[in-house]
PDB file of N, CA and C in Angstrom:
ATOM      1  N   UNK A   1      -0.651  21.612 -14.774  1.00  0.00           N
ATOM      2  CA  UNK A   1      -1.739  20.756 -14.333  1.00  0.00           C
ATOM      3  C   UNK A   1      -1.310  19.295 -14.485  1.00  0.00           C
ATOM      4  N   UNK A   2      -1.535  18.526 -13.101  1.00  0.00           N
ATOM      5  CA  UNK A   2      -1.271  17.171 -13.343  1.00  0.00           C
ATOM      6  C   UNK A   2      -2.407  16.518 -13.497  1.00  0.00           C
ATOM      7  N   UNK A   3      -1.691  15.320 -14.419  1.00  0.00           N
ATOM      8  CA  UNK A   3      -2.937  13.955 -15.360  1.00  0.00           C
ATOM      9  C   UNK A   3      -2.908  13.197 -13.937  1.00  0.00           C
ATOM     10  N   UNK A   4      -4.528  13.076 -13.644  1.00  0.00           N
ATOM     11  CA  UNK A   4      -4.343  11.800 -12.279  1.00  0.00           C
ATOM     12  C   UNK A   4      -4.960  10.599 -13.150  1.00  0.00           C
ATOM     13  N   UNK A   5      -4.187   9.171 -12.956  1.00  0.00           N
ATOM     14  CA  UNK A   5      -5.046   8.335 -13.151  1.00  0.00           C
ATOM     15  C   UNK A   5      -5.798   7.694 -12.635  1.00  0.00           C
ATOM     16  N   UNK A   6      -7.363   7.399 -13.081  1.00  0.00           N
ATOM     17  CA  UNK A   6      -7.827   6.942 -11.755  1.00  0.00           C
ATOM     18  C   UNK A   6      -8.169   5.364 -12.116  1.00  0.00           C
ATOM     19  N   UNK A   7      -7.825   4.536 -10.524  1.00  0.00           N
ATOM     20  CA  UNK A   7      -7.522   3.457 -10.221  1.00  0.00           C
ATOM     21  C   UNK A   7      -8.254   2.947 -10.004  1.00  0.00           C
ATOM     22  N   UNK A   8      -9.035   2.004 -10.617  1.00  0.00           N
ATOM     23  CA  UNK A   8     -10.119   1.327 -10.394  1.00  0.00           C
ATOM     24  C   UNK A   8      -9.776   0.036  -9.743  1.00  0.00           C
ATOM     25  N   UNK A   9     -10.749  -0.264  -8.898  1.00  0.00           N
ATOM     26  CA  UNK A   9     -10.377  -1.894  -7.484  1.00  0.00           C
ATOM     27  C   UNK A   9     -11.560  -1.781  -6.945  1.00  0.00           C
ATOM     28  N   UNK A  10     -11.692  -3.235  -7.076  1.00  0.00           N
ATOM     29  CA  UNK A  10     -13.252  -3.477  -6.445  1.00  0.00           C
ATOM     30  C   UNK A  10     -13.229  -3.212  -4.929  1.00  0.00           C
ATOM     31  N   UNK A  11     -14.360  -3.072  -4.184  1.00  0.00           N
ATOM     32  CA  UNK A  11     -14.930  -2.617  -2.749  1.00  0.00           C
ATOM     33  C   UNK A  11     -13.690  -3.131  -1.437  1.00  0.00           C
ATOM     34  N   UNK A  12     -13.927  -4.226  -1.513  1.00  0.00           N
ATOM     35  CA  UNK A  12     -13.128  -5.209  -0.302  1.00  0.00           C
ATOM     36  C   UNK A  12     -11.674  -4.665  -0.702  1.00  0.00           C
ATOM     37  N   UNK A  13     -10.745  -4.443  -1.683  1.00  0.00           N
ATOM     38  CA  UNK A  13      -9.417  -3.981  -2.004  1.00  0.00           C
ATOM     39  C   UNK A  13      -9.182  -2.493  -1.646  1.00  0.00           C
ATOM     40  N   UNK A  14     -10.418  -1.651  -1.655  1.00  0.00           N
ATOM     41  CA  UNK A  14     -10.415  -0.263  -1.126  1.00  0.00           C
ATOM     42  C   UNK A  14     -10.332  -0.291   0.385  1.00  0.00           C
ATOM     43  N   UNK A  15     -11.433  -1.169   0.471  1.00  0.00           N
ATOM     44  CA  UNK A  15     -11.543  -1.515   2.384  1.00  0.00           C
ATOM     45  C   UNK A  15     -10.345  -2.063   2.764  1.00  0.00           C
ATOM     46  N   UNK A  16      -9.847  -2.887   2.279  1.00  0.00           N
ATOM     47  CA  UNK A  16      -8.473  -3.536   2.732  1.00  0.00           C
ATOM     48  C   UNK A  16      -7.249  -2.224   2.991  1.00  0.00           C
ATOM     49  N   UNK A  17      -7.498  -1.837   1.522  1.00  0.00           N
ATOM     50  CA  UNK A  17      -6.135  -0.311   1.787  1.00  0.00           C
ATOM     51  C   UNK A  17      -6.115   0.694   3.089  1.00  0.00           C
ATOM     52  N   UNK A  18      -7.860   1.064   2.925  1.00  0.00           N
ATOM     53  CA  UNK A  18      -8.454   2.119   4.333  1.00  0.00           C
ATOM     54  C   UNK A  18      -7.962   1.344   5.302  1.00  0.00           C
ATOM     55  N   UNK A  19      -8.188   0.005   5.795  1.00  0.00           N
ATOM     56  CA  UNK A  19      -8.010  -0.004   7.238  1.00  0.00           C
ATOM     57  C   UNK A  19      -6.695  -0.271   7.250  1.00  0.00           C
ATOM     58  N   UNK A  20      -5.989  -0.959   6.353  1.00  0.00           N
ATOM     59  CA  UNK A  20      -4.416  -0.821   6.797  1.00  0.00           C
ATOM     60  C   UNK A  20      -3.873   0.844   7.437  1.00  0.00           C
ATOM     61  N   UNK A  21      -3.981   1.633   6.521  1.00  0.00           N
ATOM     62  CA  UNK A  21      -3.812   2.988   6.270  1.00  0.00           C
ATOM     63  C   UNK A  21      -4.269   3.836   7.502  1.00  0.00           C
ATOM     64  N   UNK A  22      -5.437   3.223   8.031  1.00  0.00           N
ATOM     65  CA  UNK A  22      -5.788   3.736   8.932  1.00  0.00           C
ATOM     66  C   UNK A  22      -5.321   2.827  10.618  1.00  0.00           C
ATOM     67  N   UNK A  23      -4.837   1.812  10.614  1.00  0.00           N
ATOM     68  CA  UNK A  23      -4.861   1.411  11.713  1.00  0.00           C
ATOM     69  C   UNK A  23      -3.335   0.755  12.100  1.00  0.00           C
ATOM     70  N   UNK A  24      -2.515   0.901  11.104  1.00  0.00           N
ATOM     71  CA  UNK A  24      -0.991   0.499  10.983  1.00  0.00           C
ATOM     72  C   UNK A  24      -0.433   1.710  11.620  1.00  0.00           C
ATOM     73  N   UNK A  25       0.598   1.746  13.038  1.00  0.00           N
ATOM     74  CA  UNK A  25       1.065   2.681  12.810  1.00  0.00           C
ATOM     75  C   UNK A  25       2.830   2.573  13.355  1.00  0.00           C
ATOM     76  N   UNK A  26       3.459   3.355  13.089  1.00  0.00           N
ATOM     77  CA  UNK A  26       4.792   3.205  12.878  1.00  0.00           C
ATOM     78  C   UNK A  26       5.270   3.072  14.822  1.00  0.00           C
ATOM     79  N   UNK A  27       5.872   1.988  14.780  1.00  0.00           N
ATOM     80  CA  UNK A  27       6.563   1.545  16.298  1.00  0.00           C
ATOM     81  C   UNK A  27       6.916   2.352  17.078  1.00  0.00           C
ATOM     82  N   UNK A  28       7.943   3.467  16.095  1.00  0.00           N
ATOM     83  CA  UNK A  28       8.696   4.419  17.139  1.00  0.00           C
ATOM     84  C   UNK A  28       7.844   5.754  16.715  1.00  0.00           C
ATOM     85  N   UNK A  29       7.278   6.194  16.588  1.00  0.00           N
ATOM     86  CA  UNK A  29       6.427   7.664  16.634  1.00  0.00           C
ATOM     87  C   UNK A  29       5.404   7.528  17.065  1.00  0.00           C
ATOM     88  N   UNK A  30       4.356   6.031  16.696  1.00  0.00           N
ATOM     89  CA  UNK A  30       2.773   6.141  16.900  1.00  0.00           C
ATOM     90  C   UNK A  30       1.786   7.028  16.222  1.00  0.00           C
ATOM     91  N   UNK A  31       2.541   7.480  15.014  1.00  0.00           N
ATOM     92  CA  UNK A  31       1.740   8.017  13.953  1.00  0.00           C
ATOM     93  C   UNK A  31       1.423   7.157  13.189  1.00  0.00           C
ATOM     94  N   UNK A  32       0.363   7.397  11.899  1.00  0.00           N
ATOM     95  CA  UNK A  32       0.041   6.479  11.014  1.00  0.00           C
ATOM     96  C   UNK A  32       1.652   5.974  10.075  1.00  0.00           C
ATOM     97  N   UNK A  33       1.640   4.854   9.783  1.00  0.00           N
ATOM     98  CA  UNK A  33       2.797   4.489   8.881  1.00  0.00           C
ATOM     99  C   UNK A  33       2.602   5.112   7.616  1.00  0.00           C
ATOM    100  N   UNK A  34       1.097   5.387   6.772  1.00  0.00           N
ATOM    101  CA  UNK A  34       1.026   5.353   5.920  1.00  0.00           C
ATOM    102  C   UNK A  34       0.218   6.637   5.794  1.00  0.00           C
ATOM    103  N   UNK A  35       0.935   7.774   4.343  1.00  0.00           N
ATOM    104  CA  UNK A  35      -0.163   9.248   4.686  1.00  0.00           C
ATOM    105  C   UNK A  35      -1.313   9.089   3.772  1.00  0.00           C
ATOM    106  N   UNK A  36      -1.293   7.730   3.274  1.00  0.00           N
ATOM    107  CA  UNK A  36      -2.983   7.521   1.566  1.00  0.00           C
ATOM    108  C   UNK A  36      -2.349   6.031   1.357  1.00  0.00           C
ATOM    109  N   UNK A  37      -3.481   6.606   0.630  1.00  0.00           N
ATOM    110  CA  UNK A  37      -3.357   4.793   0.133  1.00  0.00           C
ATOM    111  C   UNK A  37      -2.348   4.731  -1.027  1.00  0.00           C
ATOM    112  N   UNK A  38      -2.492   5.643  -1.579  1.00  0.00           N
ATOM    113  CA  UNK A  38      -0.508   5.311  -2.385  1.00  0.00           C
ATOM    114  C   UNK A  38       0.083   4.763  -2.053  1.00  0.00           C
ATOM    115  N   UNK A  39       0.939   5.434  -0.723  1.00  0.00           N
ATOM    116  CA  UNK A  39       1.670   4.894   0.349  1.00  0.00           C
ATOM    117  C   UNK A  39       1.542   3.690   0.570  1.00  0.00           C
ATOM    118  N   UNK A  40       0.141   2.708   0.370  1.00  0.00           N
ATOM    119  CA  UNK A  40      -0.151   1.321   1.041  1.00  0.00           C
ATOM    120  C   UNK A  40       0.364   0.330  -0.492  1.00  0.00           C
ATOM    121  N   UNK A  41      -0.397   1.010  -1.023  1.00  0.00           N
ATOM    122  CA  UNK A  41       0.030   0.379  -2.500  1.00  0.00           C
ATOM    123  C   UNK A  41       1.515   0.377  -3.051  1.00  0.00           C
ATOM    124  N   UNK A  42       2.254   1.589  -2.587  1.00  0.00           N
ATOM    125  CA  UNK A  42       4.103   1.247  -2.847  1.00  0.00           C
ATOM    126  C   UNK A  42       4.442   0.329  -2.034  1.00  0.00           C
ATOM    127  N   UNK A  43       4.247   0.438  -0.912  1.00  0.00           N
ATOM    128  CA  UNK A  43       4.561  -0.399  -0.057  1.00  0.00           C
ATOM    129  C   UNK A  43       4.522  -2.030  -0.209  1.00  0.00           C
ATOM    130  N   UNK A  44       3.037  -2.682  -0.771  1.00  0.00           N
ATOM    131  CA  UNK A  44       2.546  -3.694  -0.885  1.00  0.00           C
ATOM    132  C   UNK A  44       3.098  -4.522  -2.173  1.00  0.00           C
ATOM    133  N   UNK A  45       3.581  -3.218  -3.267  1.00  0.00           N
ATOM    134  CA  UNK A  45       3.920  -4.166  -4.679  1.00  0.00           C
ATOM    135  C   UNK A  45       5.296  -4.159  -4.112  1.00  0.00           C
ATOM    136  N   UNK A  46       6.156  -3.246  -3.672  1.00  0.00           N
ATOM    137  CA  UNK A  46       7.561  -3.482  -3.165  1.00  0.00           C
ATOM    138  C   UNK A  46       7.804  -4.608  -2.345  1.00  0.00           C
ATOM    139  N   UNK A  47       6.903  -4.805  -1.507  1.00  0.00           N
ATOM    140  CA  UNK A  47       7.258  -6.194  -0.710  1.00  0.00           C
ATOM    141  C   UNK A  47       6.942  -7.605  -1.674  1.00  0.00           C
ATOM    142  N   UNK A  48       5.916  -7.258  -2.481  1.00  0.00           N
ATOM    143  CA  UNK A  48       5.475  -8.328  -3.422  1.00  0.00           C
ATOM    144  C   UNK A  48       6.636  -8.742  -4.207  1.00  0.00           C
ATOM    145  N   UNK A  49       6.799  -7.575  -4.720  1.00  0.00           N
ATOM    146  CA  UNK A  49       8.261  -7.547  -5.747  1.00  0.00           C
ATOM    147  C   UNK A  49       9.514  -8.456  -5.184  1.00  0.00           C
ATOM    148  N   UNK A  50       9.919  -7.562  -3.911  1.00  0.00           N
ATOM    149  CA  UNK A  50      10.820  -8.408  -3.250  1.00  0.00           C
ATOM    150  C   UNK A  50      10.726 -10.315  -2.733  1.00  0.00           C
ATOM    151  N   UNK A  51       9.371 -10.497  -2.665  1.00  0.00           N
ATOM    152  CA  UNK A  51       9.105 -11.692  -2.329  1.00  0.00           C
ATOM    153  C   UNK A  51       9.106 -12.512  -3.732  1.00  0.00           C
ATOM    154  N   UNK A  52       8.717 -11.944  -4.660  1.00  0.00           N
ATOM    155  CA  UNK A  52       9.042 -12.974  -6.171  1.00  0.00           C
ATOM    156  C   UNK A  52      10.181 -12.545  -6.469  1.00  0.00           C
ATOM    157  N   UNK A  53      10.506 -11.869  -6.447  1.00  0.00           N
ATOM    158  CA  UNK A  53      12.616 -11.702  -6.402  1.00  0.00           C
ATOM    159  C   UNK A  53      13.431 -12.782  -5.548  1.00  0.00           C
ATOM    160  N   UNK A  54      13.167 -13.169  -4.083  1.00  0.00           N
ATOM    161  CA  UNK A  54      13.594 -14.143  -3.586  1.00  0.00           C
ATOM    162  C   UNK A  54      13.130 -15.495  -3.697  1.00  0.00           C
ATOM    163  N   UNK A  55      11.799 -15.610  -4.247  1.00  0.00           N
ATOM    164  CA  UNK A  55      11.407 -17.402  -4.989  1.00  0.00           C
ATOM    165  C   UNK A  55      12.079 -17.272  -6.676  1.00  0.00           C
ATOM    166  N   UNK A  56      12.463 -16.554  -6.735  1.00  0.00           N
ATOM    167  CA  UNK A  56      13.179 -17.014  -7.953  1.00  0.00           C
ATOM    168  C   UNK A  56      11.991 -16.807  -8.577  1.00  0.00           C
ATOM    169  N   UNK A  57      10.594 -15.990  -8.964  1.00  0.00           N
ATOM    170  CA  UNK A  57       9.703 -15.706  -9.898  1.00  0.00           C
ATOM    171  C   UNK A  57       9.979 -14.921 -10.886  1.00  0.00           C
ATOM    172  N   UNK A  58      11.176 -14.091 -10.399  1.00  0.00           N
ATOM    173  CA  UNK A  58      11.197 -12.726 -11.448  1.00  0.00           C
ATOM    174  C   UNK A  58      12.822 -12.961 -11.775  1.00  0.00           C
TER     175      UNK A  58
END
């Protein structure tokens, strides 16, 4: 049995994830890019990450 943790984020940050998730979709297939909002959230700290990696933040 897996431990889920659950992720608490106010209203507008849920709405923000749904419609990415739902309305992003990948160039060459035309499927969704993203299969949950996991997916939106790896995605979003990885680019974050990478962007304070190149200002010299981290």
């Amino acid at each position: 049995m897996r431990n889920h943790q659950v992720l608490m984020m106010n209203n507008s940050t849920r709405t923000y994830l749904r419609e990415i998730q739902n309305k992003v979709r990948s160039s060459i297939t035309g499927e969704k890019e993203f299969i949950n909002e996991n997916a939106v959230i790896d995605y979003a700290v990885k680019a974050l990450y990478d962007l304070f990696k190149k200002q010299r933040l981290l």
